[in-house]
Protein backbone atom coordinates (compact mmCIF):
# COMPACT_ATOMS: atom_id res chain seq x y z
CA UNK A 1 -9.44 -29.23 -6.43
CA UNK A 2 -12.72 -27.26 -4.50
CA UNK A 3 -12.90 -23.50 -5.31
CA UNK A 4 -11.81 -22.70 -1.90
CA UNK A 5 -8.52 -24.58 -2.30
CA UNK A 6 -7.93 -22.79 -5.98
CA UNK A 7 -8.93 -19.20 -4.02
CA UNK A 8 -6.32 -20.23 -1.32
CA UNK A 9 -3.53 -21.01 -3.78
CA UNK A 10 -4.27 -17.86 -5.68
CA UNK A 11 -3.81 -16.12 -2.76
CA UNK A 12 -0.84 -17.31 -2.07
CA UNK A 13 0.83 -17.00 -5.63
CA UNK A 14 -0.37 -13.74 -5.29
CA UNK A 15 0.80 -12.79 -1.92
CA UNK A 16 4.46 -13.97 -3.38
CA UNK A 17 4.29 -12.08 -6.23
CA UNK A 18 3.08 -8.66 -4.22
CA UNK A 19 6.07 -9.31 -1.94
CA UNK A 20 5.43 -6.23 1.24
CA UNK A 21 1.84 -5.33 -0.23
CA UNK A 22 -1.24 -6.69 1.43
CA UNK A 23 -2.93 -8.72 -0.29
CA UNK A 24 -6.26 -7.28 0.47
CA UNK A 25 -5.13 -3.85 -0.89
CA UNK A 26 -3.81 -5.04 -3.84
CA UNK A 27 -6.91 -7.13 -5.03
CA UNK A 28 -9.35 -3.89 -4.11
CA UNK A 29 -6.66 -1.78 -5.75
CA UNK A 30 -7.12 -4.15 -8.66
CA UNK A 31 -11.16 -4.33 -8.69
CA UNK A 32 -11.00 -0.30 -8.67
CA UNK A 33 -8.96 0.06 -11.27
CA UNK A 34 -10.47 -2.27 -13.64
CA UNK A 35 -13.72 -0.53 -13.11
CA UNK A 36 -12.64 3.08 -13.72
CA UNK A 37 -12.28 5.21 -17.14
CA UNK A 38 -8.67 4.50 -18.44
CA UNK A 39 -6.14 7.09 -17.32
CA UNK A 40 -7.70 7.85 -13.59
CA UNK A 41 -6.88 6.36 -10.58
CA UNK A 42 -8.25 5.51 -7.59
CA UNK A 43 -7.61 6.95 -4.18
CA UNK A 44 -5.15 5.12 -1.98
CA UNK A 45 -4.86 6.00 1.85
CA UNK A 46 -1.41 3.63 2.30
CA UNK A 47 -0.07 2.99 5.80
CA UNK A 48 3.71 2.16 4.89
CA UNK A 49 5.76 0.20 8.16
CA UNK A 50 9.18 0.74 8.40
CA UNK A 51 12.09 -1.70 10.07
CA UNK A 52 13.24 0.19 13.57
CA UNK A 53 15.84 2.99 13.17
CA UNK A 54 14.93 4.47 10.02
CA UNK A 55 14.53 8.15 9.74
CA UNK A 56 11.15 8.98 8.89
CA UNK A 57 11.38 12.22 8.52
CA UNK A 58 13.56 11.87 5.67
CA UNK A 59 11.05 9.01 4.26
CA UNK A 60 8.42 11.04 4.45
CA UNK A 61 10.06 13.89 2.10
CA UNK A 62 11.27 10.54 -0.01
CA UNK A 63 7.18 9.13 -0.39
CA UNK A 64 6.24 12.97 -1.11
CA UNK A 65 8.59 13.37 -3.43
CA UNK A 66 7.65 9.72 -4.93
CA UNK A 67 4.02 10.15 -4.89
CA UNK A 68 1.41 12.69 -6.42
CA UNK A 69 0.38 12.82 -2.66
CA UNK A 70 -2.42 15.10 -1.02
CA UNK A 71 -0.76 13.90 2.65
CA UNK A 72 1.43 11.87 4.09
CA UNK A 73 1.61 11.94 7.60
CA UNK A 74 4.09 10.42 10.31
CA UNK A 75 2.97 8.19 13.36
CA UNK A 76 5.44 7.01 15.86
CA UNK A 77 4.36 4.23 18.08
CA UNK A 78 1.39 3.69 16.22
CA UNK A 79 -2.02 2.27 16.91
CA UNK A 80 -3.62 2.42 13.02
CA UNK A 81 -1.03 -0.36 12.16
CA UNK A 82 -1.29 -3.23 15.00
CA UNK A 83 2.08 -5.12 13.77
CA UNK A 84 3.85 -2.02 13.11
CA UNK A 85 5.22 0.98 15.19
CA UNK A 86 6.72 3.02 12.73
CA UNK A 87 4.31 4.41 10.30
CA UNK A 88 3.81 6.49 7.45
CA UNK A 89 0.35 7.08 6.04
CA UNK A 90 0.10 8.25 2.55
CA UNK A 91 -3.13 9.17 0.62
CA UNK A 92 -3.17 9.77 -2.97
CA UNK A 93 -4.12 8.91 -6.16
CA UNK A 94 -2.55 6.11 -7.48
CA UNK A 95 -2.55 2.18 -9.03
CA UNK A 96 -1.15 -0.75 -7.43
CA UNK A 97 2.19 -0.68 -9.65
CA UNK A 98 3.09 2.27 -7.97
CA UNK A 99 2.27 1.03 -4.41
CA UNK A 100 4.26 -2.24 -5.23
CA UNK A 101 7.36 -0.07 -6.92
CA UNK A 102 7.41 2.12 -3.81
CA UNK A 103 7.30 -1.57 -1.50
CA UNK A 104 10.49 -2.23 -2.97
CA UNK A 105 12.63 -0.04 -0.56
CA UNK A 106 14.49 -2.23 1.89
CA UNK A 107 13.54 -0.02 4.82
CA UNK A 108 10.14 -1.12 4.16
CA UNK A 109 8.54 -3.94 6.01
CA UNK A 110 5.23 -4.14 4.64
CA UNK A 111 2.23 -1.57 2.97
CA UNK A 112 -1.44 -1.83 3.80
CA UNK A 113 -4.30 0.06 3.10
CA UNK A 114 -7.53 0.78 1.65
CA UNK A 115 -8.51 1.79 -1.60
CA UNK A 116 -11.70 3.73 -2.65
CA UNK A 117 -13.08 5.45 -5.44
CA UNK A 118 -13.42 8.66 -3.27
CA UNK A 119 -11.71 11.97 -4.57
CA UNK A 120 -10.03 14.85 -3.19
């Protein structure tokens, strides 16, 4: 098996395991946080997609009552998501366990993002 097809498979196993979080987010999420002093986190600016219908207003009390959160902000027929409309972006510090407990909610349809080692 070449590297690329054992990178590809990883990816995948991954993906599965990550469930609404993108993948991409999750493995910089990772790198950060392996790379940091134990106990700190790094900065997450999380756009979170939700299915049509739900209230994002109350979501967006929910997420800032879930997170440690500096912002979260609302965007309704959004542009900063292409496959997604409905959009809450969240930044705060935080690990990937916490982004992937918070992907959990069924209103959810999938969480993308960057993470950085930036700081408020």
């Amino acid at each position: 098996m070449s590297i690329g097809s054992k990178y590809e498979q990883f990816i995948q196993n991954f993906q599965r395991d990550l469930g609404k979080v993108d993948v991409d987010l999750a493995l910089r999420s990772l790198y950060l946080e392996s790379r940091i002093p134990s106990g700190q986190t790094p900065k997450q600016e999380v756009y979170v997609c939700y299915k049509p219908g739900v209230d994002l207003d109350k979501k967006r009390f929910e997420l800032s009552e879930f997170f440690p959160c500096l912002s979260t902000t609302t965007f309704k027929d959004n542009q900063l998501v292409p496959d997604c409309e409905r959009v809450i972006k969240v930044e705060c510090m935080t690990n990937l366990e916490t982004i992937h407990k918070l992907s959990e909610d069924e209103d959810i349809e999938h969480v993308h993002g960057t993470a950085t080692l930036d700081s408020y």
